[in-house]
C-alpha atoms as a PDB file:
ATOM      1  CA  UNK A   1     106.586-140.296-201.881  1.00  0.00           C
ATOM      2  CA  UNK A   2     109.228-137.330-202.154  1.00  0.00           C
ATOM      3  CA  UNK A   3     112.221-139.866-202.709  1.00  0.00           C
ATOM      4  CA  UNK A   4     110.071-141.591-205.315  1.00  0.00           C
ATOM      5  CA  UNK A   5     109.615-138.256-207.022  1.00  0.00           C
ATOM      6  CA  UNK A   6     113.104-137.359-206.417  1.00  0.00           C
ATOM      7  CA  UNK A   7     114.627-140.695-208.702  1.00  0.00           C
ATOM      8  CA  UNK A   8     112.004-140.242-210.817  1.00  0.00           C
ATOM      9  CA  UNK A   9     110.557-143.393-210.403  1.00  0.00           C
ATOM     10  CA  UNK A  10     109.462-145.437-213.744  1.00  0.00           C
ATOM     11  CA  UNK A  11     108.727-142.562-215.425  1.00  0.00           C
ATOM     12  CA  UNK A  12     109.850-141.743-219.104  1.00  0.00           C
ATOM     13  CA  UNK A  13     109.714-137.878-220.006  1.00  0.00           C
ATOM     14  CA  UNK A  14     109.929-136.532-223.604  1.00  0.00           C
ATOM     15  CA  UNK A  15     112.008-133.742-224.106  1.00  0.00           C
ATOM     16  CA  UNK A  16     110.553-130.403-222.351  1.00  0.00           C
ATOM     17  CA  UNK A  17     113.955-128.231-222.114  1.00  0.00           C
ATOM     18  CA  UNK A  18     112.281-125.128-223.493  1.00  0.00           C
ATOM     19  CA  UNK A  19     108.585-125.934-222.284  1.00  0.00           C
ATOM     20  CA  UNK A  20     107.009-123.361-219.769  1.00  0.00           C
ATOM     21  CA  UNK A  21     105.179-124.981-216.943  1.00  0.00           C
ATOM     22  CA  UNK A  22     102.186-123.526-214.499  1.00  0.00           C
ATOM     23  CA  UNK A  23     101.769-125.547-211.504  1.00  0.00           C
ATOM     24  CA  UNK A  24      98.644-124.838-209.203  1.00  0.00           C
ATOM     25  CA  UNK A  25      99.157-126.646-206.112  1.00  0.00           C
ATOM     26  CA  UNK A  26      97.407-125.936-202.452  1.00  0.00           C
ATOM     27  CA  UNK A  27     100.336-126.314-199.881  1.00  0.00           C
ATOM     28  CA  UNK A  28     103.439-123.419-200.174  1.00  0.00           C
ATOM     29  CA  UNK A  29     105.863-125.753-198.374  1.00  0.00           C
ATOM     30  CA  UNK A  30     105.494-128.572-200.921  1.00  0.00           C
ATOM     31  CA  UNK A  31     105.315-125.739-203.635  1.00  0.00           C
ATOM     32  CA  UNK A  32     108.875-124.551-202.674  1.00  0.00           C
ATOM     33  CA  UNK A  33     110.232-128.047-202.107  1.00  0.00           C
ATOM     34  CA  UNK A  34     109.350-128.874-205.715  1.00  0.00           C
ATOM     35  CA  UNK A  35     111.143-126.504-207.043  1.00  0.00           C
ATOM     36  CA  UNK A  36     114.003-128.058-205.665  1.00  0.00           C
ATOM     37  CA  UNK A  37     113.731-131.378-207.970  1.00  0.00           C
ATOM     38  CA  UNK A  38     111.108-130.697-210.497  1.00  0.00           C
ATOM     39  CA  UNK A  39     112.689-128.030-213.158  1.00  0.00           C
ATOM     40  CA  UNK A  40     115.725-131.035-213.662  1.00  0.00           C
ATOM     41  CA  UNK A  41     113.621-134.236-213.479  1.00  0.00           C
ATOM     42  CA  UNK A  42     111.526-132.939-216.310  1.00  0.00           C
ATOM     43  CA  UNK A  43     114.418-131.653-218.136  1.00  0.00           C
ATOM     44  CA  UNK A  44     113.481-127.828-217.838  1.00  0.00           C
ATOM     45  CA  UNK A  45     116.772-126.201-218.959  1.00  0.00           C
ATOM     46  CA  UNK A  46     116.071-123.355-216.628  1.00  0.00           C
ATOM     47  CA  UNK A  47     114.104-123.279-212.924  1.00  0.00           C
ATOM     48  CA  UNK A  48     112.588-120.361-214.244  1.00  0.00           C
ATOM     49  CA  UNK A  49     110.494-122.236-216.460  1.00  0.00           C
ATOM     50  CA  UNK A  50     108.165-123.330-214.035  1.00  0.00           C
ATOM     51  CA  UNK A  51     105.878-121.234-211.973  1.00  0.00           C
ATOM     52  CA  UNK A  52     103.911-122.386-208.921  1.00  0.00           C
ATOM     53  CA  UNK A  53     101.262-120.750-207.138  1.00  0.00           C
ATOM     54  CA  UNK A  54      98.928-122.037-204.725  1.00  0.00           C
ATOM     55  CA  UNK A  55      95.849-120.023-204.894  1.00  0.00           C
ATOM     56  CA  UNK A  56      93.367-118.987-207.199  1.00  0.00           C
ATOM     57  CA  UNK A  57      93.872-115.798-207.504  1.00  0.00           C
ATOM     58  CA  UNK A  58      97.668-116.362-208.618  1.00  0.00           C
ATOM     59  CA  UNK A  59      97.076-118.743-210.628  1.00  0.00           C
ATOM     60  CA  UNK A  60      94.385-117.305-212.959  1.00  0.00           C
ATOM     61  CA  UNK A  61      96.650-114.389-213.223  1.00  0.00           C
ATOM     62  CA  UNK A  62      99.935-116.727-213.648  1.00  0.00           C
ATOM     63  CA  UNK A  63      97.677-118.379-216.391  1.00  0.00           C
ATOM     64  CA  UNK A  64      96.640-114.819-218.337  1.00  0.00           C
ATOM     65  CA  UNK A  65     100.070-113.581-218.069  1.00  0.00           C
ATOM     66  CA  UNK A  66     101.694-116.120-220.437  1.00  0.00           C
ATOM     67  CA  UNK A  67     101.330-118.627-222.723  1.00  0.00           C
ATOM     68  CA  UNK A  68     102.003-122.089-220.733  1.00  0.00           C
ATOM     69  CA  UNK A  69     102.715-125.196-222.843  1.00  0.00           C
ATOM     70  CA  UNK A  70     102.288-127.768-219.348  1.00  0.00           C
ATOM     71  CA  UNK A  71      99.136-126.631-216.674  1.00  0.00           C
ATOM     72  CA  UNK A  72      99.782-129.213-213.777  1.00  0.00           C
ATOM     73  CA  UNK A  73      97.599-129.065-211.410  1.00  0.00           C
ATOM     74  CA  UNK A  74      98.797-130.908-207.704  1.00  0.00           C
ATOM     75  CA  UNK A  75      96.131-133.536-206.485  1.00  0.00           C
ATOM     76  CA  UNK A  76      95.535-131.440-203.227  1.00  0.00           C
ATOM     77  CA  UNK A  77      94.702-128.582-205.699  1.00  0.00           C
ATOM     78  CA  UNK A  78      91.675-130.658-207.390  1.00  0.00           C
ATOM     79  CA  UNK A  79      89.577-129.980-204.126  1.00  0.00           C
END
């Protein structure tokens, strides 16, 4: 699934170079490996742009914090 995700499969992505994205995932290693591919397969401009968190707690803070244009949330997350 991670090399899939990695050549972006079939997918077709509009331009999000200056969106902010808020990720809520449940596992820290997969968090951190994302953040290896992610930011450049949706055509962030900067890895800065996205934020991932993996609890709660985080993210309802993450999500007070800032104005996000994407919420993702991971399926593992929707638990």
């Amino acid at each position: 699934m991670i090399s899939q995700i990695k050549t972006g499969g079939d997918a077709v992505v509009s331009d999000l170079s200056d969106a902010t994205l808020l990720v809520r995932g449940c596992d820290p290693t997969m968090a951190a490996k994302s953040r290896q591919f992610l930011p450049s397969m949706l055509g962030l401009r900067n890895p800065a742009q996205m934020v991932s968190t993996t609890d709660d707690v985080d993210f309802f803070d993450q999500l007070s914090r800032a104005k996000w244009d994407i919420v993702m949330f991971a399926p593992g997350a929707c638990r």
